[in-house]
N, C-alpha and C. Protein backbone atom coordinates (compact mmCIF):
# COMPACT_ATOMS: atom_id res chain seq x y z
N UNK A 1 2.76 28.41 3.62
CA UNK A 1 3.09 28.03 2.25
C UNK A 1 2.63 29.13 1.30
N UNK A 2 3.53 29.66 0.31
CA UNK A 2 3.36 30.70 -0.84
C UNK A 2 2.45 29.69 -1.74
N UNK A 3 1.68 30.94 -2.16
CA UNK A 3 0.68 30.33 -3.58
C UNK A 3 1.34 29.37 -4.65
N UNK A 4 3.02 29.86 -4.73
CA UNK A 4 3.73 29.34 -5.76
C UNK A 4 4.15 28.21 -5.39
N UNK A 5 4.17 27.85 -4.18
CA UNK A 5 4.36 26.28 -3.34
C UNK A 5 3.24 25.47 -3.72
N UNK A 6 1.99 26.34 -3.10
CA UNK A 6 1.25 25.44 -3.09
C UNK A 6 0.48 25.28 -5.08
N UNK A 7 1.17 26.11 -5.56
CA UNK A 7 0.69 25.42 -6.77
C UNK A 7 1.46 24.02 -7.38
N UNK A 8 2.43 24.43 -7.27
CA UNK A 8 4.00 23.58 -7.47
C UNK A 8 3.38 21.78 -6.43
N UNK A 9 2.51 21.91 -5.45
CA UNK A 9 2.56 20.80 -4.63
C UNK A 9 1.63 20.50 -4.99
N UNK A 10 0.20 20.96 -5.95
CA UNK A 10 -0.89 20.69 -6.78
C UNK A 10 -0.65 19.75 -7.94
N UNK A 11 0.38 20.67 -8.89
CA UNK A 11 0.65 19.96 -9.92
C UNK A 11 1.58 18.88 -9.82
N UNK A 12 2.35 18.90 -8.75
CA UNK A 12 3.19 17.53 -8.78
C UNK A 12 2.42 16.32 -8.25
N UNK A 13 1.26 16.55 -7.26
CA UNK A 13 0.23 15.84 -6.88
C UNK A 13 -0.67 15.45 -8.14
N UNK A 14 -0.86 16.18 -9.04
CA UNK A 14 -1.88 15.84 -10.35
C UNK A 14 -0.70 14.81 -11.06
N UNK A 15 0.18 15.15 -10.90
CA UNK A 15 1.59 14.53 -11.89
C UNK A 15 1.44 12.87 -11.99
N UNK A 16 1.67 13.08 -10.38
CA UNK A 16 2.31 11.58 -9.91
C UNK A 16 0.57 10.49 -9.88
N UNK A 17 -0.52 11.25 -9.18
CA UNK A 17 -2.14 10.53 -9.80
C UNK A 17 -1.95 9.77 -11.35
N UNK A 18 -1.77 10.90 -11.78
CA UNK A 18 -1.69 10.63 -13.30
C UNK A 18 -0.98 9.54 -13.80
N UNK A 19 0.35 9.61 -12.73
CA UNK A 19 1.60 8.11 -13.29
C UNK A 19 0.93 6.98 -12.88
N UNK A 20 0.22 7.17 -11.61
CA UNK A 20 -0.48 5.47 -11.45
C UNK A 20 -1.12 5.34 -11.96
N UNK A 21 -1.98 6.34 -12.59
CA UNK A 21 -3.37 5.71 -13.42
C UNK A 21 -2.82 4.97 -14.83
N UNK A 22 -1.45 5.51 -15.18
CA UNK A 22 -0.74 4.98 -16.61
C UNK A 22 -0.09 4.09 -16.16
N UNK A 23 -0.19 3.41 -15.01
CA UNK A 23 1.38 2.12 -14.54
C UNK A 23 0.13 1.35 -14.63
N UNK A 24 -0.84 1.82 -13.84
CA UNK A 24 -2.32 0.70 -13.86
C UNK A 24 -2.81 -0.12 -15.48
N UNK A 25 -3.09 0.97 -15.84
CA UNK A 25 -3.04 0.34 -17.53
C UNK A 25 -2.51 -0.15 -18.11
N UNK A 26 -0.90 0.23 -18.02
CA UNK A 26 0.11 -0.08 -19.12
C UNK A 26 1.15 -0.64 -17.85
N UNK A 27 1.32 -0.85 -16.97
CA UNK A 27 2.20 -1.92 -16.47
C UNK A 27 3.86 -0.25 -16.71
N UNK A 28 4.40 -1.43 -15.82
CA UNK A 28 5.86 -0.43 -15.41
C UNK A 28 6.48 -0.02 -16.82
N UNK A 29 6.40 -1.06 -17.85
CA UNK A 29 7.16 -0.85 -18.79
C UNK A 29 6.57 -0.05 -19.62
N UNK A 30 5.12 0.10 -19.82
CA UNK A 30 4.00 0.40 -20.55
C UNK A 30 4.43 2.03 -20.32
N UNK A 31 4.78 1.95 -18.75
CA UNK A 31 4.35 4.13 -18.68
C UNK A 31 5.49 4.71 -19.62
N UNK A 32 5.62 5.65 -20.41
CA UNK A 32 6.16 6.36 -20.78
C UNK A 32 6.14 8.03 -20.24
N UNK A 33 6.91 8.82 -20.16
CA UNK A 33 6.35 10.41 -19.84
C UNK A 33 5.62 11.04 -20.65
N UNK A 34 5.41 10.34 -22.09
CA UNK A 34 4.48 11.12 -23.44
C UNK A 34 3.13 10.78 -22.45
N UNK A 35 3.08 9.40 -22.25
CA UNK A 35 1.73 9.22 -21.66
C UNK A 35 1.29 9.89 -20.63
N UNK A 36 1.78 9.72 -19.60
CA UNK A 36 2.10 10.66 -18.06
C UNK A 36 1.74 11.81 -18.28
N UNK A 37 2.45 12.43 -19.41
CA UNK A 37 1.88 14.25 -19.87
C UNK A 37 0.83 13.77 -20.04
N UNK A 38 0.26 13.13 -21.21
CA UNK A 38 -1.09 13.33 -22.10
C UNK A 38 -2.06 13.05 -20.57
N UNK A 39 -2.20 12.31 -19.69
CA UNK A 39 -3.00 11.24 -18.90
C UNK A 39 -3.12 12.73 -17.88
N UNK A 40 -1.88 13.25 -17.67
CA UNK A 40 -2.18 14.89 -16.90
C UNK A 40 -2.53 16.00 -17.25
N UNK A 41 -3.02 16.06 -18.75
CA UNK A 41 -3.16 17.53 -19.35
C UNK A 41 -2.17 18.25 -19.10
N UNK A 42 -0.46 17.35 -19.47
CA UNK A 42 0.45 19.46 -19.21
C UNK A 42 1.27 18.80 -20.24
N UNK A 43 2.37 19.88 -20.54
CA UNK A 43 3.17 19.40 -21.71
C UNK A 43 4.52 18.26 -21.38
N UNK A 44 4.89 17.56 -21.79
CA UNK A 44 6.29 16.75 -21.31
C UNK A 44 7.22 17.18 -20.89
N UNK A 45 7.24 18.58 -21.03
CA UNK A 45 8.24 19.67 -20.26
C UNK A 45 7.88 19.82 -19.01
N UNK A 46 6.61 19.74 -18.80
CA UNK A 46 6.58 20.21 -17.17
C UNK A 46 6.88 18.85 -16.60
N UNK A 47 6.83 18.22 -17.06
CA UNK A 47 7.12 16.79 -15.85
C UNK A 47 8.66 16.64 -15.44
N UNK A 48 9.53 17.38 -16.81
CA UNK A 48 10.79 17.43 -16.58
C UNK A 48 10.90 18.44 -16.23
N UNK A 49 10.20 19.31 -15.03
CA UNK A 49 10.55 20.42 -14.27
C UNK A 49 10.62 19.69 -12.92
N UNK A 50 9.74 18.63 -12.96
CA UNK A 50 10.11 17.99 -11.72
C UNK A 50 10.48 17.04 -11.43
N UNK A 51 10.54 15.85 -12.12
CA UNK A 51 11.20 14.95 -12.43
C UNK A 51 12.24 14.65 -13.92
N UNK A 52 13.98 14.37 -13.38
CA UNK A 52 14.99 14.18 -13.84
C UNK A 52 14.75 13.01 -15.29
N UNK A 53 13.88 12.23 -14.78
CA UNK A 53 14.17 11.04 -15.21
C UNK A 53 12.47 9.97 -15.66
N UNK A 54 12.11 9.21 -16.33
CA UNK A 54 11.01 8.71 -16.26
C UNK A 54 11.23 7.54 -14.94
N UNK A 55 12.31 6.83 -14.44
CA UNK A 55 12.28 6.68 -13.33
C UNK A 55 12.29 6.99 -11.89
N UNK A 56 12.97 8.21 -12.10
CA UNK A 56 12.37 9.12 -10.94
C UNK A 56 11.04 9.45 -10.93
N UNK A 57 10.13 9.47 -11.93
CA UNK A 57 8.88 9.58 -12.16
C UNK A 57 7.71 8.42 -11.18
N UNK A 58 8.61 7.29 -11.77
CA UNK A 58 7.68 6.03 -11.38
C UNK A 58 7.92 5.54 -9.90
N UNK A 59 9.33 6.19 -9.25
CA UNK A 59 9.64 5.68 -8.09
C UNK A 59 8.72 6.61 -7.17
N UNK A 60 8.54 8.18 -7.76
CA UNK A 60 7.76 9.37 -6.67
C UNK A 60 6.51 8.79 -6.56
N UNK A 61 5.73 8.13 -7.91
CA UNK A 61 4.48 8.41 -7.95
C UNK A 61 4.35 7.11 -6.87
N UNK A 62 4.95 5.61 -7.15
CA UNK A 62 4.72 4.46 -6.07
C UNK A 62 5.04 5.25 -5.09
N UNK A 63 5.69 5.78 -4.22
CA UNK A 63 5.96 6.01 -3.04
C UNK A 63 4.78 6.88 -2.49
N UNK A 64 4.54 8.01 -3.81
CA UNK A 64 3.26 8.78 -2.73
C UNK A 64 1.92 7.76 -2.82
N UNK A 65 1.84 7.17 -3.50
CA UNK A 65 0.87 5.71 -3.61
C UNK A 65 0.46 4.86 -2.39
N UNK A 66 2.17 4.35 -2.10
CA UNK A 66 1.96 3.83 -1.03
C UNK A 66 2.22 4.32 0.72
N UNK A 67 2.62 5.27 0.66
CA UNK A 67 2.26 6.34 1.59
C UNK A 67 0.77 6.69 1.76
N UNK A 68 0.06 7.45 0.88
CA UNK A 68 -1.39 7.57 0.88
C UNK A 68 -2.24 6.64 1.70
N UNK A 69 -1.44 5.30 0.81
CA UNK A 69 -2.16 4.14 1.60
C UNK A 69 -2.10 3.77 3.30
N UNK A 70 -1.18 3.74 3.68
CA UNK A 70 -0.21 3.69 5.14
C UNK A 70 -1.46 4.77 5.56
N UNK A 71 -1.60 5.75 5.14
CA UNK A 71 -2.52 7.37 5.85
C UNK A 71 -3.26 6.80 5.85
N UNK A 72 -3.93 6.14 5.10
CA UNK A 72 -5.44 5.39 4.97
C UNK A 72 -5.68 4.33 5.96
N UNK A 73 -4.41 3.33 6.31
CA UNK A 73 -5.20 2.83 6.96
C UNK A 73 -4.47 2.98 8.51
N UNK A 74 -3.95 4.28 9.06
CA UNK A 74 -3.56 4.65 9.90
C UNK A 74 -5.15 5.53 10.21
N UNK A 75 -5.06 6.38 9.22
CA UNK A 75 -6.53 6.96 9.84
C UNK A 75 -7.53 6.63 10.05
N UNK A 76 -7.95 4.87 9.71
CA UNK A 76 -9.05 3.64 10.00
C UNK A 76 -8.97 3.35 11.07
N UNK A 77 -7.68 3.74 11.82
CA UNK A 77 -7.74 2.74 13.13
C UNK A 77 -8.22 3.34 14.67
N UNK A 78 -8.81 2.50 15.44
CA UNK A 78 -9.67 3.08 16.52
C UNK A 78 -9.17 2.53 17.74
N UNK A 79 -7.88 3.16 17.82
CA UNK A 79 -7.64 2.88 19.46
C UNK A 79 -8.38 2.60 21.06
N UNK A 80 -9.76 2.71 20.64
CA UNK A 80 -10.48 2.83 22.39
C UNK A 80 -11.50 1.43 21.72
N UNK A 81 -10.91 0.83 20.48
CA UNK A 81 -11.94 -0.30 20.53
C UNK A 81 -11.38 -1.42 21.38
N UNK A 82 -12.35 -2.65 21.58
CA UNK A 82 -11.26 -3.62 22.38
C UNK A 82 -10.82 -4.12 21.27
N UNK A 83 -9.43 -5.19 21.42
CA UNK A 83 -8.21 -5.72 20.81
C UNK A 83 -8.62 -6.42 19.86
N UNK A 84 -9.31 -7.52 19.88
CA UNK A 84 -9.60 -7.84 18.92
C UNK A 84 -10.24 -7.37 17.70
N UNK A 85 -11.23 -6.49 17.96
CA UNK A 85 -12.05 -5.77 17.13
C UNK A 85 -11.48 -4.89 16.54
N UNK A 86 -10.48 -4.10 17.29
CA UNK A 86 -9.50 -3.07 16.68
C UNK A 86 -8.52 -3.88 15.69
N UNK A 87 -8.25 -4.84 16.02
CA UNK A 87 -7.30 -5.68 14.90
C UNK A 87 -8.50 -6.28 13.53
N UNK A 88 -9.33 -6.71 13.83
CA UNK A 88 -10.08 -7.06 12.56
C UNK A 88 -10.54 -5.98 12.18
N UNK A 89 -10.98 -4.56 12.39
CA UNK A 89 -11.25 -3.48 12.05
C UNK A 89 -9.92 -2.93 10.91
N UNK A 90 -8.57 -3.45 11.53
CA UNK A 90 -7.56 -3.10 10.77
C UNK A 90 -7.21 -3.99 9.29
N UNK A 91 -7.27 -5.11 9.60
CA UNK A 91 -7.88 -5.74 8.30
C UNK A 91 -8.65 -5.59 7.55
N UNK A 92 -10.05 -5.61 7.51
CA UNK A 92 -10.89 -5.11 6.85
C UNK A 92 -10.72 -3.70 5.86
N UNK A 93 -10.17 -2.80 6.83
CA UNK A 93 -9.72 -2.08 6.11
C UNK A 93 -8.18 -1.72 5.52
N UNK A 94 -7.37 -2.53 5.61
CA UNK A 94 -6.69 -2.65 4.42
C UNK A 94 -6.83 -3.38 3.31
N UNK A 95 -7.63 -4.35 3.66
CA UNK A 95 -8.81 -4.78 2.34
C UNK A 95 -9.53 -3.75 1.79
N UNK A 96 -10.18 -2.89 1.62
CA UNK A 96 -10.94 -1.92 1.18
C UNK A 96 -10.12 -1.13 0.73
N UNK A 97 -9.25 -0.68 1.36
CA UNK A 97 -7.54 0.08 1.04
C UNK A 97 -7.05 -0.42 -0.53
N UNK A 98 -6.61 -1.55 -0.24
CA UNK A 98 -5.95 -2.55 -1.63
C UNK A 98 -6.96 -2.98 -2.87
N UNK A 99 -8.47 -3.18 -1.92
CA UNK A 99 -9.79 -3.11 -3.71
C UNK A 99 -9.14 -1.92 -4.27
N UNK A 100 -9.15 -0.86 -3.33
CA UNK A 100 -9.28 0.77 -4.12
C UNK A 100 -8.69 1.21 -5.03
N UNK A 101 -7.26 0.64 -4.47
CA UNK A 101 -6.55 0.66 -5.37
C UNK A 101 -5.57 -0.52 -5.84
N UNK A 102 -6.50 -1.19 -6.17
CA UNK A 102 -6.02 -2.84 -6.80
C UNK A 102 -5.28 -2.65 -8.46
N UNK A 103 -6.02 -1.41 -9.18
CA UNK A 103 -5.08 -1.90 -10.64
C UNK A 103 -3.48 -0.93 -10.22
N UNK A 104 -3.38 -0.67 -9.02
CA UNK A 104 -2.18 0.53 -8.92
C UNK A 104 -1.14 -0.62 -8.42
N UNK A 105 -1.63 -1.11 -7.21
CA UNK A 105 -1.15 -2.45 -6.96
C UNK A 105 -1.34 -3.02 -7.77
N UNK A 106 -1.51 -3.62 -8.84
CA UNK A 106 -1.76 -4.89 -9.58
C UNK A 106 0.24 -5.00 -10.51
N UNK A 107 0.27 -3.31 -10.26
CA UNK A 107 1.44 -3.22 -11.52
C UNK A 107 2.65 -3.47 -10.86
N UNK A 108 2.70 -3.74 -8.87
CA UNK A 108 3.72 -3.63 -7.77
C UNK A 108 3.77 -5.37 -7.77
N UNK A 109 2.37 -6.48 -7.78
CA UNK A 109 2.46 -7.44 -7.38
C UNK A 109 2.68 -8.45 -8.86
N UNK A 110 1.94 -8.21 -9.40
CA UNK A 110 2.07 -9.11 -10.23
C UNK A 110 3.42 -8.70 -11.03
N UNK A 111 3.59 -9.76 -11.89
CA UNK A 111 4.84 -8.87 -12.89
C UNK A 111 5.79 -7.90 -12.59
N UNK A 112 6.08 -7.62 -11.62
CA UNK A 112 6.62 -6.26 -11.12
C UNK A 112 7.82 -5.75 -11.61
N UNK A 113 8.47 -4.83 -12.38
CA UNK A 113 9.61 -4.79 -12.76
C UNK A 113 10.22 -3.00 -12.68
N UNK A 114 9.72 -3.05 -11.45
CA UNK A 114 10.41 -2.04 -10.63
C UNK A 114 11.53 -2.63 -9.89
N UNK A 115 12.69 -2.03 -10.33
CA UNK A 115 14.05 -2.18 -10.12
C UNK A 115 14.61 -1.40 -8.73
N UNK A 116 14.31 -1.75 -7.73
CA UNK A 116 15.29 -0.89 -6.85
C UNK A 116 16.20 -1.34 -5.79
N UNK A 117 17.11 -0.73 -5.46
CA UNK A 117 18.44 -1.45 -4.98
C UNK A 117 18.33 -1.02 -3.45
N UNK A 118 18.16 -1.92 -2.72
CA UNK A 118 17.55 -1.03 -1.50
C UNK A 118 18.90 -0.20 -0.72
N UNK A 119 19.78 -0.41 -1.01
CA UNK A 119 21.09 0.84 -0.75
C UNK A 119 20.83 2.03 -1.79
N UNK A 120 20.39 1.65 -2.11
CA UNK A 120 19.96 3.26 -3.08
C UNK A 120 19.03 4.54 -2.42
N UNK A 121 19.13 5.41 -2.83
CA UNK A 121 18.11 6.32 -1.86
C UNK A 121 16.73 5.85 -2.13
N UNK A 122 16.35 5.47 -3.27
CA UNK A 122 15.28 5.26 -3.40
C UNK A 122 14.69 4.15 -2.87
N UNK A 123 15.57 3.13 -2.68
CA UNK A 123 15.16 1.84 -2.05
C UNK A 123 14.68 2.27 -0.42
N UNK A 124 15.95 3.24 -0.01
CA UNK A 124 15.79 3.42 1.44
C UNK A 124 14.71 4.39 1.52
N UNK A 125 14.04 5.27 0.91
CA UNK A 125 12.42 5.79 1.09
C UNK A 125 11.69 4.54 1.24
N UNK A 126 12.06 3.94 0.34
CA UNK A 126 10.44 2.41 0.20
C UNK A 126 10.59 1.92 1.81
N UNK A 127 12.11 1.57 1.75
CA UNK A 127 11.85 0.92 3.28
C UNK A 127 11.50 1.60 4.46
N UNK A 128 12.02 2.92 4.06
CA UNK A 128 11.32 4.19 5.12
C UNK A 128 10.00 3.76 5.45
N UNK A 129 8.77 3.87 4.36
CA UNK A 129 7.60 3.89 4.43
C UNK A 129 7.34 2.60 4.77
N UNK A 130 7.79 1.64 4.20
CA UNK A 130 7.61 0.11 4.69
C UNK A 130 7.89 0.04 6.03
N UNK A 131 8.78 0.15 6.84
CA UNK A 131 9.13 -0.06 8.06
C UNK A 131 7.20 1.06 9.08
N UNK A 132 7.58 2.14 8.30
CA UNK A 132 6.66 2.35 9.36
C UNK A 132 5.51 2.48 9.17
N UNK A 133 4.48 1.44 8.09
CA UNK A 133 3.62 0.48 8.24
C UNK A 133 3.34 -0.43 8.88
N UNK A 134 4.48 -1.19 8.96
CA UNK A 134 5.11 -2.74 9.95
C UNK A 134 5.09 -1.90 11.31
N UNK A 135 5.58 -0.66 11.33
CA UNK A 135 5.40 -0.22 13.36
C UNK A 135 4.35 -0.14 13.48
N UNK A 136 3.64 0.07 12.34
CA UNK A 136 2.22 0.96 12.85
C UNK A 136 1.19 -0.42 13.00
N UNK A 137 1.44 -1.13 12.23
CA UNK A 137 0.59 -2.35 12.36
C UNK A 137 1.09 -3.16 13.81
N UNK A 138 2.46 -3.34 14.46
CA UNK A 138 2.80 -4.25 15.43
C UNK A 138 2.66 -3.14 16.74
N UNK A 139 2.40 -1.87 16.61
CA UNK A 139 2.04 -1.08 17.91
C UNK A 139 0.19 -1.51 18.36
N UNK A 140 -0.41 -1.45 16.74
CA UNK A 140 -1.98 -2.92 17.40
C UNK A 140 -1.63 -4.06 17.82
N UNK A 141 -0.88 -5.18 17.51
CA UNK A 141 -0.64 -6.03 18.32
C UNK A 141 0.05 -5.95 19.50
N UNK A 142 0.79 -4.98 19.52
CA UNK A 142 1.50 -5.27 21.00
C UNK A 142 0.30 -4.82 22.02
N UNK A 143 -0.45 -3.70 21.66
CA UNK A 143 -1.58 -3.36 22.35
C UNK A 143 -2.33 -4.16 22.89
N UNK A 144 -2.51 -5.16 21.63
CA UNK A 144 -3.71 -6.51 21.97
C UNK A 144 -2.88 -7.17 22.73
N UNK A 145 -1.52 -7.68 23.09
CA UNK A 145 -0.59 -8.21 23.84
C UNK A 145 -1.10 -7.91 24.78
N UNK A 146 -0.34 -6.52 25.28
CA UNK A 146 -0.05 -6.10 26.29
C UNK A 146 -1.93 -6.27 27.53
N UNK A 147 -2.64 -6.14 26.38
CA UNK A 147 -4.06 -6.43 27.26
C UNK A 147 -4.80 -7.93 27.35
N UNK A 148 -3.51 -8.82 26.85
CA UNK A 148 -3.92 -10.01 27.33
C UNK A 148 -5.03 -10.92 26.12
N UNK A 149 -5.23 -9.78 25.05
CA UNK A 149 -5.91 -10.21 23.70
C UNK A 149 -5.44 -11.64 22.99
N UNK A 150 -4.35 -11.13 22.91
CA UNK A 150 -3.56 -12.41 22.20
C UNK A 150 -2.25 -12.72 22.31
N UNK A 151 -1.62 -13.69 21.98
CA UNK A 151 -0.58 -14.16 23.11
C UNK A 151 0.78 -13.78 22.74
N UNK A 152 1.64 -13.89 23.73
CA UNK A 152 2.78 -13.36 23.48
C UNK A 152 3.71 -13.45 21.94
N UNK A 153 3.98 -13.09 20.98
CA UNK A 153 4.78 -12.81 19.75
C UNK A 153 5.43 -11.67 19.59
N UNK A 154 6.24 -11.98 19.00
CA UNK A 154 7.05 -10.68 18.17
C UNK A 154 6.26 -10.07 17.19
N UNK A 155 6.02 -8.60 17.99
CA UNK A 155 4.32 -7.76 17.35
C UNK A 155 5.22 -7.66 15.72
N UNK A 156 6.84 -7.24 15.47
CA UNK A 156 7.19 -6.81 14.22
C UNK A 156 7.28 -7.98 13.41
N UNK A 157 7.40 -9.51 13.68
CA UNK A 157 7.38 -10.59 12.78
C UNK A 157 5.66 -10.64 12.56
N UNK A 158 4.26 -10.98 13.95
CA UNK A 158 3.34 -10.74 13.16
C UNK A 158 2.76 -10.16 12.44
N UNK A 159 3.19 -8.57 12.49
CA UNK A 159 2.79 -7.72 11.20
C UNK A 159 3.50 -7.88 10.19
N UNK A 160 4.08 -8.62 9.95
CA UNK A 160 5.05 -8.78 8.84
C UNK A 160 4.28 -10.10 7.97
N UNK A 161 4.00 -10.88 8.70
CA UNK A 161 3.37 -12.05 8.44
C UNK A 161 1.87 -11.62 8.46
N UNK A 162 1.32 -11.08 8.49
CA UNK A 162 -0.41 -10.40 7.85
C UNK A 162 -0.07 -9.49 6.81
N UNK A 163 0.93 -9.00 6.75
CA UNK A 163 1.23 -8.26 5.44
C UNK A 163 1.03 -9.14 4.07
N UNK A 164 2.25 -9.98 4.50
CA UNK A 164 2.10 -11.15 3.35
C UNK A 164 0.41 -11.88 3.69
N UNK A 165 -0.16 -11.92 4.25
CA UNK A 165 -1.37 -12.74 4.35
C UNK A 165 -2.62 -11.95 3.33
N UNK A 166 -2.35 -10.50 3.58
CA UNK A 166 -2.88 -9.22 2.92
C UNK A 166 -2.67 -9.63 0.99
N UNK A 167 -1.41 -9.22 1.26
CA UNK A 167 -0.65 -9.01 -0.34
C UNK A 167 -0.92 -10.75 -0.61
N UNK A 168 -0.84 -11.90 -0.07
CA UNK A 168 -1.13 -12.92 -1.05
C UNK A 168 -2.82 -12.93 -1.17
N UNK A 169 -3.61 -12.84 -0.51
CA UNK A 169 -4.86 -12.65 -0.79
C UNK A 169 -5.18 -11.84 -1.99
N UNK A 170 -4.83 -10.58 -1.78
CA UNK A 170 -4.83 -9.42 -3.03
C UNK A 170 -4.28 -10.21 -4.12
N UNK A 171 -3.14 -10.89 -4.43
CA UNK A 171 -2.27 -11.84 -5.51
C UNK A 171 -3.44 -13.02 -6.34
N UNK A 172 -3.90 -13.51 -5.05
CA UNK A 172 -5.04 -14.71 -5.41
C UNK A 172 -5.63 -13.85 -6.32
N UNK A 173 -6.62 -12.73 -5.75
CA UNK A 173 -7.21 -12.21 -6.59
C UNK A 173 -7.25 -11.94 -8.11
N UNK A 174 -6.22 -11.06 -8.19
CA UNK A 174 -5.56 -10.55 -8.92
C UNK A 174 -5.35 -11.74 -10.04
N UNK A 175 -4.76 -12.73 -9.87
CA UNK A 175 -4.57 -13.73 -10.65
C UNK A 175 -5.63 -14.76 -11.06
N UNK A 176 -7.21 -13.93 -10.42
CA UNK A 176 -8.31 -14.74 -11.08
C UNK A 176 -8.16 -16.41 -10.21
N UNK A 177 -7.86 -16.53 -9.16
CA UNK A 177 -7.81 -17.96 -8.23
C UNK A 177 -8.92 -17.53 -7.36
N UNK A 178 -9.91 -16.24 -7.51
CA UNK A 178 -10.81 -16.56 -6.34
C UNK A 178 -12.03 -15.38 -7.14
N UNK A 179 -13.09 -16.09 -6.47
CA UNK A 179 -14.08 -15.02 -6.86
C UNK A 179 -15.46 -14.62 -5.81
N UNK A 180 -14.34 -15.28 -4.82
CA UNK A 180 -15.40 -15.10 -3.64
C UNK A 180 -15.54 -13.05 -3.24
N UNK A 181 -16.23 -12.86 -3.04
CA UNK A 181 -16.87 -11.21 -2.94
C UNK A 181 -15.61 -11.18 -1.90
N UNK A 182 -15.26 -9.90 -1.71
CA UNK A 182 -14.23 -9.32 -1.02
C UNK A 182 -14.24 -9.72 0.25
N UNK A 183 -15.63 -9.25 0.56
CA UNK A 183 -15.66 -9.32 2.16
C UNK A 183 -15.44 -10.97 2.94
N UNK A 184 -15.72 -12.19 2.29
CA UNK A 184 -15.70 -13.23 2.53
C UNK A 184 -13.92 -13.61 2.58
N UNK A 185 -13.05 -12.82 1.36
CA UNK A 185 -11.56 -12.77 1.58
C UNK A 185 -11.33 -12.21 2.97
N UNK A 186 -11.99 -11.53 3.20
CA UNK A 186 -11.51 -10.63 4.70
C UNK A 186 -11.89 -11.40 5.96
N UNK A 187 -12.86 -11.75 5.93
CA UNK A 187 -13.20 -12.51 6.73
C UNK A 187 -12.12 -13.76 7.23
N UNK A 188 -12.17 -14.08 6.11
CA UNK A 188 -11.42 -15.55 6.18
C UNK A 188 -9.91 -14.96 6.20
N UNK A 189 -9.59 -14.24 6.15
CA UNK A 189 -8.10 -13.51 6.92
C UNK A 189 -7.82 -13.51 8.13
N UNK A 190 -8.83 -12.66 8.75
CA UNK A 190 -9.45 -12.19 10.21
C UNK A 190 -9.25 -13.62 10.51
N UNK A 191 -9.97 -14.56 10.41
CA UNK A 191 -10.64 -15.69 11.07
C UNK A 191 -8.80 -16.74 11.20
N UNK A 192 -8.61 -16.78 10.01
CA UNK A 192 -7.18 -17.31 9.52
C UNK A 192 -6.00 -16.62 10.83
N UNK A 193 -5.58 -15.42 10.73
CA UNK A 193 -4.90 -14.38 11.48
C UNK A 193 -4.88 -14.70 13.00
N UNK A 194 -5.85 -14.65 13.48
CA UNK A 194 -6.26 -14.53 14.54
C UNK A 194 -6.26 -15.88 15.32
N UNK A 195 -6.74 -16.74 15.06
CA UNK A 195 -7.15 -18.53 15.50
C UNK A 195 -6.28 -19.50 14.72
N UNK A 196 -5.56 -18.99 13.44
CA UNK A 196 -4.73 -20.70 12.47
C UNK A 196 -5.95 -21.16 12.36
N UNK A 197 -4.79 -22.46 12.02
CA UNK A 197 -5.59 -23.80 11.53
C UNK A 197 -6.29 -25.24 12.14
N UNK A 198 -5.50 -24.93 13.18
CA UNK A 198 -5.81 -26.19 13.99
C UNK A 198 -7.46 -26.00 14.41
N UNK A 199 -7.41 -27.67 14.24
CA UNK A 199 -9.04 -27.73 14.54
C UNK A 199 -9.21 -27.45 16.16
N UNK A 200 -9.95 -26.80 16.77
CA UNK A 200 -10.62 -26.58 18.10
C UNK A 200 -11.27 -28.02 18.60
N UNK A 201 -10.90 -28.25 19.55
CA UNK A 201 -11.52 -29.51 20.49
C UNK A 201 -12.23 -29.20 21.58
């Protein structure tokens, strides 16, 4: 990579930081590119060196957002643990993942009025990255499967279904329905996830 790349992949990296920290505050409708400049130290011209549009703006910065995240909790995970532990290890830390960045998410879950058409290119990046979250999460369960951890399912419907178990927990939050300390949400995920509801006899 030329210096002029890697400056160019600096500042579009400072760019798009900058857009979540203004979607966090001010909500989807709230960001403007005046803000976006001011929140990045550069002028409103440079943002339109790299982005067309203030929605092309807001679609790059969610995507490298939630990409980041996917890295994060791909690089949490510990293949040589046993199954279970490696799966509550993976929870936990996409809990810690989603505190981190809870007001970035806050502007995706609550209220959300990001518009995208998933035949659109932009829709089909989201699902790009979405889909291979959902592999990356159902290649731990099939693991725990395949070693007899836990019982036979469709590894891509249960990661699909702890996703939502994830994101409504984070929602509770978010909406002030819980104030139990984080780790007790996680717990009771893990515990939820893993065993249901039915009472044990």
């Amino acid at each position: 990579m030329t210096k002029e790349e890697l400056l160019k992949e600096n500042r579009v990296r400072e760019i798009l930081e900058a857009a979540r920290r203004v979607m966090a505050r001010n909500g989807m409708q709230g960001t403007t590119v005046d803000r976006v400049a001011e929140e990045a130290k550069v002028a409103k011209g440079t943002i339109y060196l790299y982005f067309d549009t203030k929605d092309a703006l807001v679609h790059a910065a969610v995507l490298a957002g939630l990409r980041e995240m996917v890295a994060e909790t791909i690089a949490s995970d510990d293949p040589s643990m046993p199954p279970l532990d490696r799966i509550r290890k993976l929870i936990l830390a996409q809990f810690r993942i989603q505190a981190s960045n809870q007001d970035f998410l806050k502007t995706l879950i609550i209220g959300n009025s990001l518009d995208i058409e998933l035949e659109s290119a932009a829709g089909r990046e989201y699902m790009r990255v979405y889909a291979g979250h959902l592999d990356f999460v159902a290649s731990v369960l099939q693991d725990a499967i395949a070693r007899g951890a836990i019982r036979r399912i469709d590894p891509q419907f249960a990661a699909f279904m702890l996703g939502e178990m994830l994101t409504g927990s984070l929602r509770r939050r978010l909406l002030k329905l819980a104030s139990s300390p984080l780790e007790s949400d996680a717990e009771a995920v893990v515990e939820l996830f893993l065993k249901g509801i039915a009472a044990i006899s």
